[in-house]
PDB file of N, CA and C in Angstrom:
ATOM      1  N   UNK A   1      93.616 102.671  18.080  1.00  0.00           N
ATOM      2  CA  UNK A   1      94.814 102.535  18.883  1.00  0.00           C
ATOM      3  C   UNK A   1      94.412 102.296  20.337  1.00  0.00           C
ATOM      4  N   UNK A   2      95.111 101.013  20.663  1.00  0.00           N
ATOM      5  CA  UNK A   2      94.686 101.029  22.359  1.00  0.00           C
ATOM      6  C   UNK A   2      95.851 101.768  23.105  1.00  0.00           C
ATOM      7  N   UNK A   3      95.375 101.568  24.787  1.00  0.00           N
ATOM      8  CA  UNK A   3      96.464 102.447  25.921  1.00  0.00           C
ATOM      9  C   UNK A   3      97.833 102.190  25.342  1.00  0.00           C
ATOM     10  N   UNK A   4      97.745 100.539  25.495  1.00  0.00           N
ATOM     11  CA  UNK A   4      99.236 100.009  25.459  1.00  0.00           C
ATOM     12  C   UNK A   4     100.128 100.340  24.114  1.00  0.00           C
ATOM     13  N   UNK A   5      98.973 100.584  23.034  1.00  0.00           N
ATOM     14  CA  UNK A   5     100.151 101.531  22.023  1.00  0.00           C
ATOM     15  C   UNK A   5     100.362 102.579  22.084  1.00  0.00           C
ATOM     16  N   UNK A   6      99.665 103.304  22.765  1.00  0.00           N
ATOM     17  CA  UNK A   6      99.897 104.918  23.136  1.00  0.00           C
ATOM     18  C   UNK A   6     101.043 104.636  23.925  1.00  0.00           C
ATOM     19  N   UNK A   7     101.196 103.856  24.712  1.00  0.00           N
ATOM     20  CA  UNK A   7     101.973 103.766  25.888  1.00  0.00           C
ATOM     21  C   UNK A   7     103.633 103.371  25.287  1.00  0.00           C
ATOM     22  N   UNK A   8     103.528 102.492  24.045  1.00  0.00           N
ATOM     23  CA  UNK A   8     104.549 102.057  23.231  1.00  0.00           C
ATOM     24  C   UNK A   8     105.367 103.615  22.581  1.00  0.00           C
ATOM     25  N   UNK A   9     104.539 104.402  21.929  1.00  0.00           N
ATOM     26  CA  UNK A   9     104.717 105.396  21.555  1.00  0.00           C
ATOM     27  C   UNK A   9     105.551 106.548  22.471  1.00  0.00           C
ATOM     28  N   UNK A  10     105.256 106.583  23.668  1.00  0.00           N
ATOM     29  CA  UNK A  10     106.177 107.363  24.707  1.00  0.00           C
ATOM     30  C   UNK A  10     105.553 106.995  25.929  1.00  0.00           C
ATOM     31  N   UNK A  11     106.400 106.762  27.324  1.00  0.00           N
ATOM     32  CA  UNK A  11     105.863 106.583  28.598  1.00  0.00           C
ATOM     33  C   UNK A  11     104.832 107.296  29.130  1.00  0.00           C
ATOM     34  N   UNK A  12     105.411 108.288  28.999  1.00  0.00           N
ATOM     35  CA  UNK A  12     104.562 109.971  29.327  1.00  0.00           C
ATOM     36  C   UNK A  12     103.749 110.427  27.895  1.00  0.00           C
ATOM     37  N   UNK A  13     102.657 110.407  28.618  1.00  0.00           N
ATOM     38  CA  UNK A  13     101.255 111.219  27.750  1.00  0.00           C
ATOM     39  C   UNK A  13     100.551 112.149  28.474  1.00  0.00           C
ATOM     40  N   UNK A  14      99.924 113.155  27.754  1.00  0.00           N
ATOM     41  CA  UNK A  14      99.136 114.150  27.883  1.00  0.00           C
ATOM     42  C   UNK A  14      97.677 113.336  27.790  1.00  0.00           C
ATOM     43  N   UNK A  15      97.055 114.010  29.189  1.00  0.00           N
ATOM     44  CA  UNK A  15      96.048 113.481  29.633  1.00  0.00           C
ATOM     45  C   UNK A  15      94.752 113.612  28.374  1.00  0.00           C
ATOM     46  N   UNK A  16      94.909 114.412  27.901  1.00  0.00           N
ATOM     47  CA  UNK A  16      94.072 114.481  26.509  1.00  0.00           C
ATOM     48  C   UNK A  16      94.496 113.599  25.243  1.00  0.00           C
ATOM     49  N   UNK A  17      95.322 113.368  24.913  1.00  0.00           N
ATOM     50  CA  UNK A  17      95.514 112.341  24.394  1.00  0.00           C
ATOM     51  C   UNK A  17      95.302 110.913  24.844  1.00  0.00           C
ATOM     52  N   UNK A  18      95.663 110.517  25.960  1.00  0.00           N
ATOM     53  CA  UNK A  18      94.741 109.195  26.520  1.00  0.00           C
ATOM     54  C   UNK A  18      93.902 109.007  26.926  1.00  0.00           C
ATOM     55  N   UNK A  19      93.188 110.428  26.993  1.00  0.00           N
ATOM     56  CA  UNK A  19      91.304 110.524  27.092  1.00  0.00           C
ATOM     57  C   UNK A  19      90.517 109.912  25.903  1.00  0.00           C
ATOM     58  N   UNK A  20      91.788 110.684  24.910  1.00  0.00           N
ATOM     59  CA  UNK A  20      90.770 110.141  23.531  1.00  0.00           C
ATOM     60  C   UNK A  20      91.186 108.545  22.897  1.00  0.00           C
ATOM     61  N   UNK A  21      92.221 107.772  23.350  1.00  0.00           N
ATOM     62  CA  UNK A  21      92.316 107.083  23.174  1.00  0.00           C
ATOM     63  C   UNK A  21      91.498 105.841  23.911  1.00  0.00           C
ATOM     64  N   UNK A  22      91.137 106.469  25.210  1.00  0.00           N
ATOM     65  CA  UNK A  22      90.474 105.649  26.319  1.00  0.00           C
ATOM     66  C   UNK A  22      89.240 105.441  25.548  1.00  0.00           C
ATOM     67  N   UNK A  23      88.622 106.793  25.263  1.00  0.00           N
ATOM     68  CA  UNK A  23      87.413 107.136  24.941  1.00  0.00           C
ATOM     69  C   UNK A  23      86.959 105.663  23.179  1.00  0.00           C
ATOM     70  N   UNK A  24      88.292 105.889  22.420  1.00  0.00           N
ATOM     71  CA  UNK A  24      88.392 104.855  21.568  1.00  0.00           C
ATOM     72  C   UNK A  24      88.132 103.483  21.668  1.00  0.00           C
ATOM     73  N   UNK A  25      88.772 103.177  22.717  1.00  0.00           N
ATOM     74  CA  UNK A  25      88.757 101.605  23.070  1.00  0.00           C
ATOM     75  C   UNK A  25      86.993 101.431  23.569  1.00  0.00           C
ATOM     76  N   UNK A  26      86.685 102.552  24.417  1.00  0.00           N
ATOM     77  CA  UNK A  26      85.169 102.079  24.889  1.00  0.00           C
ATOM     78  C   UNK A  26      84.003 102.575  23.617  1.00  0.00           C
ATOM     79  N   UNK A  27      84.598 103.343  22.428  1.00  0.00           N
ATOM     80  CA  UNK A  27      83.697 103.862  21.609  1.00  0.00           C
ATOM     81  C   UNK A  27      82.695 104.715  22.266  1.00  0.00           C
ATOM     82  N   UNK A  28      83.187 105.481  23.395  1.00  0.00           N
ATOM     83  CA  UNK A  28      82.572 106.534  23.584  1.00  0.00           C
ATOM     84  C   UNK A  28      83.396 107.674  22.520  1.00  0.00           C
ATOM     85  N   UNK A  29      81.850 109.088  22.881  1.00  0.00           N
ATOM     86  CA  UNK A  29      82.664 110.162  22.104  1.00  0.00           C
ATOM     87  C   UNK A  29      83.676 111.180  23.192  1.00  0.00           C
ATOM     88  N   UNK A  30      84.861 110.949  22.877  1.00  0.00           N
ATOM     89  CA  UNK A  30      85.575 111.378  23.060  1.00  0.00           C
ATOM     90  C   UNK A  30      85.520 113.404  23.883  1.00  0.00           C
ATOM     91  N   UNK A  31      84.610 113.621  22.689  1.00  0.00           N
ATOM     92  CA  UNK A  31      84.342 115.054  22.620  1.00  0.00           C
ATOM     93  C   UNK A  31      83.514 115.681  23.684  1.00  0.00           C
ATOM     94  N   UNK A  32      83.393 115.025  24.434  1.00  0.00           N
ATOM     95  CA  UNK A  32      82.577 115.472  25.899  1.00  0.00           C
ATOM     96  C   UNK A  32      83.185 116.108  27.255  1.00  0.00           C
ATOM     97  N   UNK A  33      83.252 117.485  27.207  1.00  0.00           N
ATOM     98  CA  UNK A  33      83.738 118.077  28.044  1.00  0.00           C
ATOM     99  C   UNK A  33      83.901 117.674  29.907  1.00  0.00           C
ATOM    100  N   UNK A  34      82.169 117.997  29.653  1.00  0.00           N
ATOM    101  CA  UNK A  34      82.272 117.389  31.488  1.00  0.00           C
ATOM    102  C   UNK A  34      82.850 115.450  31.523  1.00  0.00           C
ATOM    103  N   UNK A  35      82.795 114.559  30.841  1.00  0.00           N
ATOM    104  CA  UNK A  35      83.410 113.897  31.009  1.00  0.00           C
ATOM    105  C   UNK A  35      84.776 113.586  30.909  1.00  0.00           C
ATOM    106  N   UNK A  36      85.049 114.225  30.238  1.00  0.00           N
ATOM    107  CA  UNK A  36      86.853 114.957  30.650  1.00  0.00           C
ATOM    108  C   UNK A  36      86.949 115.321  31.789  1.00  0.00           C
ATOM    109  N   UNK A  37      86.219 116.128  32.084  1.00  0.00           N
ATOM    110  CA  UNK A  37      86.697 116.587  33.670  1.00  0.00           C
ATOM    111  C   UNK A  37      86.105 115.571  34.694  1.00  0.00           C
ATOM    112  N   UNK A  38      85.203 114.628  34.257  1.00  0.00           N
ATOM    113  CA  UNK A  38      84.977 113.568  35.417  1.00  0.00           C
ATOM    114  C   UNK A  38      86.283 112.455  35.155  1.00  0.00           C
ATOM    115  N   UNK A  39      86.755 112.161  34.222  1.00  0.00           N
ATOM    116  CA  UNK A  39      87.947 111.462  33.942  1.00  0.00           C
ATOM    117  C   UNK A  39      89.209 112.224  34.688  1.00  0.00           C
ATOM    118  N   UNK A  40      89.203 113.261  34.931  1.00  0.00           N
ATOM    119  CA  UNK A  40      90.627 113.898  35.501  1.00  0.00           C
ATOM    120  C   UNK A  40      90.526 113.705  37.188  1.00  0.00           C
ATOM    121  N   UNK A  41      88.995 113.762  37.871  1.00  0.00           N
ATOM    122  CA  UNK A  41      88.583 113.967  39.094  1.00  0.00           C
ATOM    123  C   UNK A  41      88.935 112.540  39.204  1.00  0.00           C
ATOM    124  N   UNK A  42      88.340 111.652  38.651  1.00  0.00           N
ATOM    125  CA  UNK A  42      88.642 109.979  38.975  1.00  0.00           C
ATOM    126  C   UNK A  42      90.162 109.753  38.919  1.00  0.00           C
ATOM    127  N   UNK A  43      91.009 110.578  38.218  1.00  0.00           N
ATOM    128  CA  UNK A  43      92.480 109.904  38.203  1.00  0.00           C
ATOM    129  C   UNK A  43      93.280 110.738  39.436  1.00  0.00           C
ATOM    130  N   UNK A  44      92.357 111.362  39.673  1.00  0.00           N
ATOM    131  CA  UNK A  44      93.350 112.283  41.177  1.00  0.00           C
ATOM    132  C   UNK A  44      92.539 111.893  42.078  1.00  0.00           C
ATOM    133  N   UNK A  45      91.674 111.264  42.284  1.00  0.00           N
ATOM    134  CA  UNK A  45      90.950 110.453  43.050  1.00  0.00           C
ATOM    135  C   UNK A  45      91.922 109.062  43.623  1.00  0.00           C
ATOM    136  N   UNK A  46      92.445 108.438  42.454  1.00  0.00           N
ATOM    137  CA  UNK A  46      92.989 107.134  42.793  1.00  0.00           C
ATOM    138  C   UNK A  46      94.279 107.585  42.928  1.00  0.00           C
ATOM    139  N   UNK A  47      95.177 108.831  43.286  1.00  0.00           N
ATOM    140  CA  UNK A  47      96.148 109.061  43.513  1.00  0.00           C
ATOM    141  C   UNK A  47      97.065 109.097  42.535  1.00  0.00           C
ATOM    142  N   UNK A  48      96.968 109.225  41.059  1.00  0.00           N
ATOM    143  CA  UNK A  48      97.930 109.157  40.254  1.00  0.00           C
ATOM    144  C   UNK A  48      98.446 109.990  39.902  1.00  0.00           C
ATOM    145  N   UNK A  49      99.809 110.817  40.011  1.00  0.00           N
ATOM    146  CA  UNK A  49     100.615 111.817  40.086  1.00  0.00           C
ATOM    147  C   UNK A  49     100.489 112.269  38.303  1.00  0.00           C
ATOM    148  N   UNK A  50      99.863 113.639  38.474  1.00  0.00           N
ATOM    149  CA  UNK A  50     100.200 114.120  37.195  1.00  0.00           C
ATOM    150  C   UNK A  50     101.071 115.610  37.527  1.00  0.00           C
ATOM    151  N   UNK A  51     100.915 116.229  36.398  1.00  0.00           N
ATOM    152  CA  UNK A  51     102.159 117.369  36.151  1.00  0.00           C
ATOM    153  C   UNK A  51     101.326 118.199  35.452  1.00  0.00           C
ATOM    154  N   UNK A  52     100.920 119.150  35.376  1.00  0.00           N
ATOM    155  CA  UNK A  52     100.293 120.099  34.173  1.00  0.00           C
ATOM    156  C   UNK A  52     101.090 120.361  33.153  1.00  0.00           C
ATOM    157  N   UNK A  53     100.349 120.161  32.382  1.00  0.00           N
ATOM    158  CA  UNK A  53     101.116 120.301  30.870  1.00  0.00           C
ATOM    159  C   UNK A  53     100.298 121.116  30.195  1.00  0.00           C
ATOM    160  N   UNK A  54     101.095 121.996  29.957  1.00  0.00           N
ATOM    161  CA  UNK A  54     100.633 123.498  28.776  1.00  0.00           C
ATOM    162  C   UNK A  54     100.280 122.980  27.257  1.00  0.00           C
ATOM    163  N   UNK A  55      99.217 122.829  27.023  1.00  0.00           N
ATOM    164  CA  UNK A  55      99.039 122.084  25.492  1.00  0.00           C
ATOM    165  C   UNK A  55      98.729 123.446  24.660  1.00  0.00           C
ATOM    166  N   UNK A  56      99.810 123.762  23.775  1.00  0.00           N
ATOM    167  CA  UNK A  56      99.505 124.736  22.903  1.00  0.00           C
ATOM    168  C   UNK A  56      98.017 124.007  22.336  1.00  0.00           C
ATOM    169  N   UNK A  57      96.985 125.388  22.107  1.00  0.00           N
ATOM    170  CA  UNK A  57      95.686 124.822  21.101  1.00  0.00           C
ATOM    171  C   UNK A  57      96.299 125.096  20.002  1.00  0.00           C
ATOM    172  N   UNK A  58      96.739 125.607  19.066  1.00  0.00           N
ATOM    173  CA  UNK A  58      97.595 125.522  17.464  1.00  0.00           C
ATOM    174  C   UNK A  58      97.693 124.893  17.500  1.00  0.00           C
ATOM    175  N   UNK A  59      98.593 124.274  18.080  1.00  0.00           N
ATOM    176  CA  UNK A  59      99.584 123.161  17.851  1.00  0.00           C
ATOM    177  C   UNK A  59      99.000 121.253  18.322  1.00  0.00           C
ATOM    178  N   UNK A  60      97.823 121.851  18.469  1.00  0.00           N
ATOM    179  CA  UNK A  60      97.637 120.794  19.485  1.00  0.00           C
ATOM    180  C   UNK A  60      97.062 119.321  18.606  1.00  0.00           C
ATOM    181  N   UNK A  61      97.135 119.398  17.257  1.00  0.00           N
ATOM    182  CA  UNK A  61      96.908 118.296  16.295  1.00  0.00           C
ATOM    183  C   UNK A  61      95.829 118.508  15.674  1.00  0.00           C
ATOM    184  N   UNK A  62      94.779 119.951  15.484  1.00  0.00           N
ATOM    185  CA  UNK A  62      93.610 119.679  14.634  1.00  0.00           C
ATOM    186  C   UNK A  62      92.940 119.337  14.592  1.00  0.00           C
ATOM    187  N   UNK A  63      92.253 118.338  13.461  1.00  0.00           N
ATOM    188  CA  UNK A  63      91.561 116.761  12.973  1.00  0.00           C
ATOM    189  C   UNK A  63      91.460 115.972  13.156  1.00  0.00           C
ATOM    190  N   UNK A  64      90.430 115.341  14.328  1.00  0.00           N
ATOM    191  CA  UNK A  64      90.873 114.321  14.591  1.00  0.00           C
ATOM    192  C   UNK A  64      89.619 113.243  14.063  1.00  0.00           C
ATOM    193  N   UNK A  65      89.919 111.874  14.143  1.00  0.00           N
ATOM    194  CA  UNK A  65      89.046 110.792  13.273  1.00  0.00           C
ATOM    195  C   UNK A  65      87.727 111.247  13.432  1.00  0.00           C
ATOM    196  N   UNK A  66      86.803 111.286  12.895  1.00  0.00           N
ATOM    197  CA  UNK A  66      85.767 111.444  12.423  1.00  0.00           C
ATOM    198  C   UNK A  66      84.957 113.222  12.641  1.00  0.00           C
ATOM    199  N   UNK A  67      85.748 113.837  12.391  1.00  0.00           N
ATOM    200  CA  UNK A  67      86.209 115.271  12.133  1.00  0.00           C
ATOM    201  C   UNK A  67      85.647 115.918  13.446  1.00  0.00           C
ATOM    202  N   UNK A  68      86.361 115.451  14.547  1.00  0.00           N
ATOM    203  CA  UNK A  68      86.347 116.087  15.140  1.00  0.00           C
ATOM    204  C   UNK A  68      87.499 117.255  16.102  1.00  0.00           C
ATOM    205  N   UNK A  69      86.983 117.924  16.452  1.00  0.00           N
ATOM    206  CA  UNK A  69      88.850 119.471  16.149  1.00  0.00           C
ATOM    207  C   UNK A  69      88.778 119.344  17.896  1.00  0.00           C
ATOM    208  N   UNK A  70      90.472 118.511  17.819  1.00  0.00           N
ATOM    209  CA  UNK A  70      90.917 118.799  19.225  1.00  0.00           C
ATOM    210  C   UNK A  70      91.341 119.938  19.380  1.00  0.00           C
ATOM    211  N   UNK A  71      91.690 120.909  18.603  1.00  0.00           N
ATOM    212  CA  UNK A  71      91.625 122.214  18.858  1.00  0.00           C
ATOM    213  C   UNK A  71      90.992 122.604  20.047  1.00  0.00           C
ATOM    214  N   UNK A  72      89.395 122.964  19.224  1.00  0.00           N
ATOM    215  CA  UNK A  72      88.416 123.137  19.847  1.00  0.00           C
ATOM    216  C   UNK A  72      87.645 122.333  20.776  1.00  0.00           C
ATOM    217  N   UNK A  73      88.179 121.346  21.139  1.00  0.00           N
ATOM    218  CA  UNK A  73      87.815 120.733  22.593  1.00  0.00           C
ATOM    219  C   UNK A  73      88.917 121.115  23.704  1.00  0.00           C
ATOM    220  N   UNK A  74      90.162 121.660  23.156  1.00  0.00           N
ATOM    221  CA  UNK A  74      91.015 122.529  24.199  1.00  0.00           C
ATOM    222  C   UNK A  74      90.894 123.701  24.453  1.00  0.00           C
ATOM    223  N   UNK A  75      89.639 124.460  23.380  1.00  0.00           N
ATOM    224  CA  UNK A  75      89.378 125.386  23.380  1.00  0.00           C
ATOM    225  C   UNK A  75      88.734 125.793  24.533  1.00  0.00           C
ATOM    226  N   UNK A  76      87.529 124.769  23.856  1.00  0.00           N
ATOM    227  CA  UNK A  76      86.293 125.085  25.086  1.00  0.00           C
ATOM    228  C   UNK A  76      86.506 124.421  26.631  1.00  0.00           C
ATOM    229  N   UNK A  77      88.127 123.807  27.172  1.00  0.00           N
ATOM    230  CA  UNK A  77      88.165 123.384  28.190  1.00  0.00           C
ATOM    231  C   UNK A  77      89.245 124.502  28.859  1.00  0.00           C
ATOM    232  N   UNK A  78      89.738 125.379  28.257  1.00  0.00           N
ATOM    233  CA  UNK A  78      90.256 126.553  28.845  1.00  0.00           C
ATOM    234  C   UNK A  78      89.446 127.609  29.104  1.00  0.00           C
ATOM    235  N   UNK A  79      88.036 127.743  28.890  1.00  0.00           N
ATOM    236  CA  UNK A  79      87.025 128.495  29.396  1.00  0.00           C
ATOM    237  C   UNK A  79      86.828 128.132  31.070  1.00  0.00           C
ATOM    238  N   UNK A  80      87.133 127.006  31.429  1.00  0.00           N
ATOM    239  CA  UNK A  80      87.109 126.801  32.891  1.00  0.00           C
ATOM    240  C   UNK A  80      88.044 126.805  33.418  1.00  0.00           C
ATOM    241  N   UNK A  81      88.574 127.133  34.833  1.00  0.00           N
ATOM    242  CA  UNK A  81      89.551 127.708  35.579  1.00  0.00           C
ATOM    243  C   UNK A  81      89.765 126.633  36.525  1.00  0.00           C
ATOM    244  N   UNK A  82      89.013 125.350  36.238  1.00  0.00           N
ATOM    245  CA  UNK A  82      89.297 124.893  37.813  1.00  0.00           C
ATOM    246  C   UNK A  82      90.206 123.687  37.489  1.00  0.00           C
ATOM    247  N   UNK A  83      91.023 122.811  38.451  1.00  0.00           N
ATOM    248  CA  UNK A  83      92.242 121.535  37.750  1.00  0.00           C
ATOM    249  C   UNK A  83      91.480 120.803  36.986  1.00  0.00           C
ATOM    250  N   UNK A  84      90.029 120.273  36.663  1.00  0.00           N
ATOM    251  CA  UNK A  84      89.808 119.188  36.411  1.00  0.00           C
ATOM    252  C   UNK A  84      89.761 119.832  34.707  1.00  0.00           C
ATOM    253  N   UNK A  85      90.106 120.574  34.452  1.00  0.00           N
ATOM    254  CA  UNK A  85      89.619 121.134  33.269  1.00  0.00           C
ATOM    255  C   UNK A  85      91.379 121.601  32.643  1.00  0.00           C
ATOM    256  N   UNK A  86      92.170 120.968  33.102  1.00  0.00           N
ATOM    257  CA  UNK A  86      93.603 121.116  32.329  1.00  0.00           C
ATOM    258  C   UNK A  86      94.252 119.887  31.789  1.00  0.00           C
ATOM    259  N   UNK A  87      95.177 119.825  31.102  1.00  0.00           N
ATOM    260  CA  UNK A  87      95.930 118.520  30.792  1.00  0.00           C
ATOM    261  C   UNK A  87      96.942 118.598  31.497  1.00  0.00           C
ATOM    262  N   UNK A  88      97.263 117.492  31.406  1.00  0.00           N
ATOM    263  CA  UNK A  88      98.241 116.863  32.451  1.00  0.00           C
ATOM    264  C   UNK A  88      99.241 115.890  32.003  1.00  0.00           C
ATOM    265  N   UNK A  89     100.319 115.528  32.218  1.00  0.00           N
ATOM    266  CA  UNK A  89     101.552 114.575  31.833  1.00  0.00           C
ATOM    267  C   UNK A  89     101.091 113.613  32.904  1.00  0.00           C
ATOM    268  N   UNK A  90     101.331 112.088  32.526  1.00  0.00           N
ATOM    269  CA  UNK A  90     101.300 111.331  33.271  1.00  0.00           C
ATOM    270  C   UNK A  90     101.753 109.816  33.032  1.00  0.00           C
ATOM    271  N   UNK A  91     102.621 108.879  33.475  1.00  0.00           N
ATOM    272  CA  UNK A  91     103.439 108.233  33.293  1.00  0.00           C
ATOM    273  C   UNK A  91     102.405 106.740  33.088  1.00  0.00           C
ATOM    274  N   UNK A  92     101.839 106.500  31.826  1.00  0.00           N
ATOM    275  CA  UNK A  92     101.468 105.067  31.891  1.00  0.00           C
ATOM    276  C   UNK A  92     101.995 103.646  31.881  1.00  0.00           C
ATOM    277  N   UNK A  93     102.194 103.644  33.755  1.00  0.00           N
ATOM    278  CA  UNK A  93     102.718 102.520  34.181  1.00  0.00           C
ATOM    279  C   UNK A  93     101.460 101.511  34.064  1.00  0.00           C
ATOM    280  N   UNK A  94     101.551 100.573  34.384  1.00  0.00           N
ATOM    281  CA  UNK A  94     100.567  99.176  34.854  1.00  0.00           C
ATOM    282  C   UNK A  94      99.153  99.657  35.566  1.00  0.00           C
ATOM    283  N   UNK A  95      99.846 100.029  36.778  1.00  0.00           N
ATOM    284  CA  UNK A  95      98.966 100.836  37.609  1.00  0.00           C
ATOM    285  C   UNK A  95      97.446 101.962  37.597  1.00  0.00           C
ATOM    286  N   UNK A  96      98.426 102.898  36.297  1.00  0.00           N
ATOM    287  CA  UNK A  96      97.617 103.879  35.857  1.00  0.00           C
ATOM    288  C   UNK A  96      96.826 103.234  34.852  1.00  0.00           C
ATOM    289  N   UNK A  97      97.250 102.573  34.069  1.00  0.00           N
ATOM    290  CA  UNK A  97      96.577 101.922  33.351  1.00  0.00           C
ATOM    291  C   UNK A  97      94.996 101.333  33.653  1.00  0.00           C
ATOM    292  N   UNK A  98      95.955 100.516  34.684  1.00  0.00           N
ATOM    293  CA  UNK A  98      94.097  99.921  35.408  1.00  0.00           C
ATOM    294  C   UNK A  98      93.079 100.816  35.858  1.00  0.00           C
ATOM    295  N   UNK A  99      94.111 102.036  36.608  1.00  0.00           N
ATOM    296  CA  UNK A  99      93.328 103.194  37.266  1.00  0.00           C
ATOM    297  C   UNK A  99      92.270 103.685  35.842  1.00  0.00           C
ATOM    298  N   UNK A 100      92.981 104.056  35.115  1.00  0.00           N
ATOM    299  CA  UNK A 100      92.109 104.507  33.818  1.00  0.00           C
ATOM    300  C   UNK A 100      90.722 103.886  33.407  1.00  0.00           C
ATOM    301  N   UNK A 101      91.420 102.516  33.186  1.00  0.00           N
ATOM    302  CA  UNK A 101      90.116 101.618  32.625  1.00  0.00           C
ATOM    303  C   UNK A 101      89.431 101.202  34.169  1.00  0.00           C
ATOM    304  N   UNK A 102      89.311 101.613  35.124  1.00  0.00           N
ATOM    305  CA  UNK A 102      88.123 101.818  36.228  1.00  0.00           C
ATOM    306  C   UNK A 102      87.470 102.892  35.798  1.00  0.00           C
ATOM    307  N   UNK A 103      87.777 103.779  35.179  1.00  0.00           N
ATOM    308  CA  UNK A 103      86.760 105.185  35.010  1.00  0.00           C
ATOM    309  C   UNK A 103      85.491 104.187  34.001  1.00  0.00           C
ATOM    310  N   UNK A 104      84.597 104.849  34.566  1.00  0.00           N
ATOM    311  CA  UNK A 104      83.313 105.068  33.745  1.00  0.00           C
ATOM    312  C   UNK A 104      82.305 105.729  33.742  1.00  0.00           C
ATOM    313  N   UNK A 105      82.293 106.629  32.711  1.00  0.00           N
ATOM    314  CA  UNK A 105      81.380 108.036  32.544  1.00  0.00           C
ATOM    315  C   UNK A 105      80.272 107.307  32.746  1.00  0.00           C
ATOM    316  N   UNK A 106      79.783 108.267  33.803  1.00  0.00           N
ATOM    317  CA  UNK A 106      77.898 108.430  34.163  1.00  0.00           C
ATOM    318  C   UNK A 106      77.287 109.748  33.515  1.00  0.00           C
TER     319      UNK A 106
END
């Protein structure tokens, strides 16, 4: 699934969900903590207004393709206290879009 069908699916997404979709399109693994949090620093970097969003871990979808448990990657990102390490709501306009696909994990 690329951005623009995530984006078809609802305006507003949870920043973890279009991490892993981002992460899809470049066939990176998804499952990489500190690059989550370098992906959140780069999108508040380029000014793009997010919202914190409380992601139940239960609830938060499980299984994901090639068995890996978003659970437990929300797990182990609530062990850290600081913003770059929360999810976030955020409106994928045009804009954000591009902002996104400028990130690239080092």
């Amino acid at each position: 699934m690329t951005l623009e069908e995530l984006r078809s699916k609802a305006f507003f997404q949870n920043t973890v969900d279009v991490w892993i979709m981002y992460c899809d399109e470049r066939k990176w693994d998804w499952y990489n903590i500190d690059a989550y949090r370098q992906f959140i620093r780069h999108l508040t970097s380029k000014g793009i207004r997010m919202q914190k969003f409380p992601l139940c871990i239960k609830e938060s979808g499980g299984m994901y393709e090639r068995g890996k448990d978003k659970a437990q990657f929300l797990d182990e990102l609530s062990k850290f206290s600081s913003d770059d390490a929360a999810a976030y709501t955020i409106k994928l306009s045009g804009d954000v879009l591009a902002a996104i696909r400028s990130f690239s994990a080092s």
